[in-house]
N, C-alpha and C. Protein backbone atom coordinates (compact mmCIF):
# COMPACT_ATOMS: atom_id res chain seq x y z
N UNK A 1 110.24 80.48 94.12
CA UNK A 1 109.91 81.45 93.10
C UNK A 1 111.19 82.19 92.73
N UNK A 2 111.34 81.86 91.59
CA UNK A 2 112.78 82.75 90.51
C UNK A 2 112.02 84.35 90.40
N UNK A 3 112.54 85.43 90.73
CA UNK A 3 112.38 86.74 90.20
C UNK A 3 113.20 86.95 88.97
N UNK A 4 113.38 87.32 88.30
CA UNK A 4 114.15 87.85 86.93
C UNK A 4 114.29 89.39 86.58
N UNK A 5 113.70 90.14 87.74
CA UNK A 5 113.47 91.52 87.39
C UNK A 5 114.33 92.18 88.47
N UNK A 6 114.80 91.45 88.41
CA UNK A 6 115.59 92.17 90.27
C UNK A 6 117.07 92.59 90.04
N UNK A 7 117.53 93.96 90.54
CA UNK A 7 118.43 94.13 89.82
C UNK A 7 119.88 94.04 90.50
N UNK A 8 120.87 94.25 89.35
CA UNK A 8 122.00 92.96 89.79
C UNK A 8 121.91 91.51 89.94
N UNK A 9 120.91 90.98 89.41
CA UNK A 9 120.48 90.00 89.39
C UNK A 9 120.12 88.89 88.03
N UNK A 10 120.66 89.26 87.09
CA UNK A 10 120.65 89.33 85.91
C UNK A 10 119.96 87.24 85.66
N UNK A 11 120.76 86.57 86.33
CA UNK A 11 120.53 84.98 86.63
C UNK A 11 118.78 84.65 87.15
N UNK A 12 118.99 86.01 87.53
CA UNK A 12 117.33 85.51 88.53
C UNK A 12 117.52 85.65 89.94
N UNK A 13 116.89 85.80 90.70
CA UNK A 13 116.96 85.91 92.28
C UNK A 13 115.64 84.87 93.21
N UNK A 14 116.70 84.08 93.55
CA UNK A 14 115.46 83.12 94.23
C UNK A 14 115.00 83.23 95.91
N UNK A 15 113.83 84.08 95.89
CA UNK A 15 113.41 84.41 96.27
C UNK A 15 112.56 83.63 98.02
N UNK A 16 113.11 82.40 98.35
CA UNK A 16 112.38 81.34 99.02
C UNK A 16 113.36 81.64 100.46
N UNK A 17 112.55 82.62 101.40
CA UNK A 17 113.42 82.84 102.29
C UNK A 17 113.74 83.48 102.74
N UNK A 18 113.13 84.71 101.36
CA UNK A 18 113.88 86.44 101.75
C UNK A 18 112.48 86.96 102.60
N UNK A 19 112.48 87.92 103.34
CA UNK A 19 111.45 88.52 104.32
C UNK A 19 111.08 89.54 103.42
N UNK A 20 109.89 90.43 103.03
CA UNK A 20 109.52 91.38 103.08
C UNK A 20 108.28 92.28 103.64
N UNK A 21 107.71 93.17 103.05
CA UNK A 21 106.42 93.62 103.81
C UNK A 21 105.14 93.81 102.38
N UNK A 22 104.04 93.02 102.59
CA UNK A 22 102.98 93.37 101.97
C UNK A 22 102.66 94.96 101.71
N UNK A 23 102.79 95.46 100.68
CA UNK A 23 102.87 97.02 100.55
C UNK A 23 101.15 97.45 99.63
N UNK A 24 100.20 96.14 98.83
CA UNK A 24 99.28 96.44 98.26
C UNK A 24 98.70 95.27 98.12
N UNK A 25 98.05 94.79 98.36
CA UNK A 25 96.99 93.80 97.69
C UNK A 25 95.09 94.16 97.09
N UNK A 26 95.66 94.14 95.79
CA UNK A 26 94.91 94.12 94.15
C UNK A 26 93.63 93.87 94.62
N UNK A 27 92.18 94.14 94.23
CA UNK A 27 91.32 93.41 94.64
C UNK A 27 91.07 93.07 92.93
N UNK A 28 89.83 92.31 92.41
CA UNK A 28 89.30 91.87 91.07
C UNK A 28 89.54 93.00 90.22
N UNK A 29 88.83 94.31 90.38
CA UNK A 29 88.55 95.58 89.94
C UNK A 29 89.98 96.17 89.49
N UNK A 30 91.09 95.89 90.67
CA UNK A 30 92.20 96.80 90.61
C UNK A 30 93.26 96.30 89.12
N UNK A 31 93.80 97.00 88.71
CA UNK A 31 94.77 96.61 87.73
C UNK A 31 95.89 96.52 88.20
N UNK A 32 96.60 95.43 88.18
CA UNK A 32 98.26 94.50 88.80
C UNK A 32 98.77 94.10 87.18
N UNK A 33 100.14 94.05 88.12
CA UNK A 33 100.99 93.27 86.54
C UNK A 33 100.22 91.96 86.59
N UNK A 34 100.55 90.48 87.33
CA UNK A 34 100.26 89.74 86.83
C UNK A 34 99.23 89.03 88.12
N UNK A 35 99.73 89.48 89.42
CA UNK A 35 99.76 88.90 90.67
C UNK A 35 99.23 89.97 91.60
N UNK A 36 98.59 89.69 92.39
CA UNK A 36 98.00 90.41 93.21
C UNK A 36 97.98 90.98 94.39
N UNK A 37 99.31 90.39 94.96
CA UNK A 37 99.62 91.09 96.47
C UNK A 37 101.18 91.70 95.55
N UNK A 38 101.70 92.72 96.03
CA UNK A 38 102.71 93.58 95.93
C UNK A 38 103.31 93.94 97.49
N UNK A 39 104.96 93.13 97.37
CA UNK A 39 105.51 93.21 98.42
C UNK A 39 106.99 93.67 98.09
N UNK A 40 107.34 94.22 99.34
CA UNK A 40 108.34 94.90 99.13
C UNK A 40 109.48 94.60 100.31
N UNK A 41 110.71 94.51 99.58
CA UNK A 41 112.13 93.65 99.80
C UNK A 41 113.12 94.55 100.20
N UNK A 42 113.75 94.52 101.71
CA UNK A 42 114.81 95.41 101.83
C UNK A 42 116.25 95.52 101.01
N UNK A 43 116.21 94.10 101.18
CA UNK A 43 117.76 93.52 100.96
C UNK A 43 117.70 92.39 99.84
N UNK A 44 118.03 92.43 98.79
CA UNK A 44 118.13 93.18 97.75
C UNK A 44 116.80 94.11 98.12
N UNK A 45 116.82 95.30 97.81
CA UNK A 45 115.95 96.26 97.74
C UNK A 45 115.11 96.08 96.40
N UNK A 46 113.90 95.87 96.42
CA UNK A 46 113.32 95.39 95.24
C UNK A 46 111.72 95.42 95.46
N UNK A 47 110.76 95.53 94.57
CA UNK A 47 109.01 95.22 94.73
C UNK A 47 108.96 93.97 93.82
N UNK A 48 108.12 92.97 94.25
CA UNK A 48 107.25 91.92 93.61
C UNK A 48 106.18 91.50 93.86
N UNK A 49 105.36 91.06 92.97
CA UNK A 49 104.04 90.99 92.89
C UNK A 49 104.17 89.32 92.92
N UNK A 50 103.19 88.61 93.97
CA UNK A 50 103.07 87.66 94.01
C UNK A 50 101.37 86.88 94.10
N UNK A 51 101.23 85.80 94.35
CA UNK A 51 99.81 85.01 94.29
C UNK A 51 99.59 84.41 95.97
N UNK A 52 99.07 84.39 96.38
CA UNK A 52 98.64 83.73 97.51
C UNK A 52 99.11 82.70 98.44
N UNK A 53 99.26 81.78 97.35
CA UNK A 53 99.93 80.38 97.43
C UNK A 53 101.55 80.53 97.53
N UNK A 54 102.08 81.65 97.34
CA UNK A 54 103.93 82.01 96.86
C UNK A 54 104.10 82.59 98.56
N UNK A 55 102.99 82.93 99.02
CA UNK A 55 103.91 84.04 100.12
C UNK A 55 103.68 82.88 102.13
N UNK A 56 104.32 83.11 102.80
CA UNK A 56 104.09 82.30 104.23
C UNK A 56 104.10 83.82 104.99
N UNK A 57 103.20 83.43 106.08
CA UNK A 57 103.21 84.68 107.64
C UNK A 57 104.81 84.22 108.27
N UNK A 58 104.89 85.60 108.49
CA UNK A 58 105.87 85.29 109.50
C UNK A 58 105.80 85.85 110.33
N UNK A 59 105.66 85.15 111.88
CA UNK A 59 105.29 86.16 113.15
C UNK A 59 106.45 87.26 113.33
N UNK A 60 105.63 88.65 113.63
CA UNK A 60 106.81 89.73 113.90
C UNK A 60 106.39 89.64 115.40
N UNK A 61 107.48 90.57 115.92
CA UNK A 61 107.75 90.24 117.93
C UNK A 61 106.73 91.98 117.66
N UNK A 62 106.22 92.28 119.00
CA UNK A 62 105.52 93.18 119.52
C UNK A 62 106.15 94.21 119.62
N UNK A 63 105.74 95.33 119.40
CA UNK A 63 105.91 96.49 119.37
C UNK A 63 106.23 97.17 120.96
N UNK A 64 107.30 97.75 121.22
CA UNK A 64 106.96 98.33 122.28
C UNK A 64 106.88 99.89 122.98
């Protein structure tokens, strides 16, 4: 997935790889830009809204 909204990024920012954290997911009712989970990116520091099928788990280690 190409982002295009990401800034300093003017080419696009491809996105396959980078970690972030689920910050909202949309239900039917809710109003989203296009996509329905909203996640958020340290590094580039950035929010995107993605679909289901775009995002993988990634195990985090335990809290201690």
């Amino acid at each position: 997935v190409v982002l295009r909204h990401v800034p300093k990024h003017k080419e696009g920012l491809d996105v396959q790889g980078l970690e972030g954290e689920v910050i909202k997911s949309y239900g039917r009712g809710d109003i989203s830009a296009n996509r329905p989970i909203k996640v958020e990116f340290q590094s580039p520091r950035f929010v995107g809204h993605f679909d289901v099928n775009e995002l993988s788990l990634v195990d985090q280690p335990e809290a201690t």
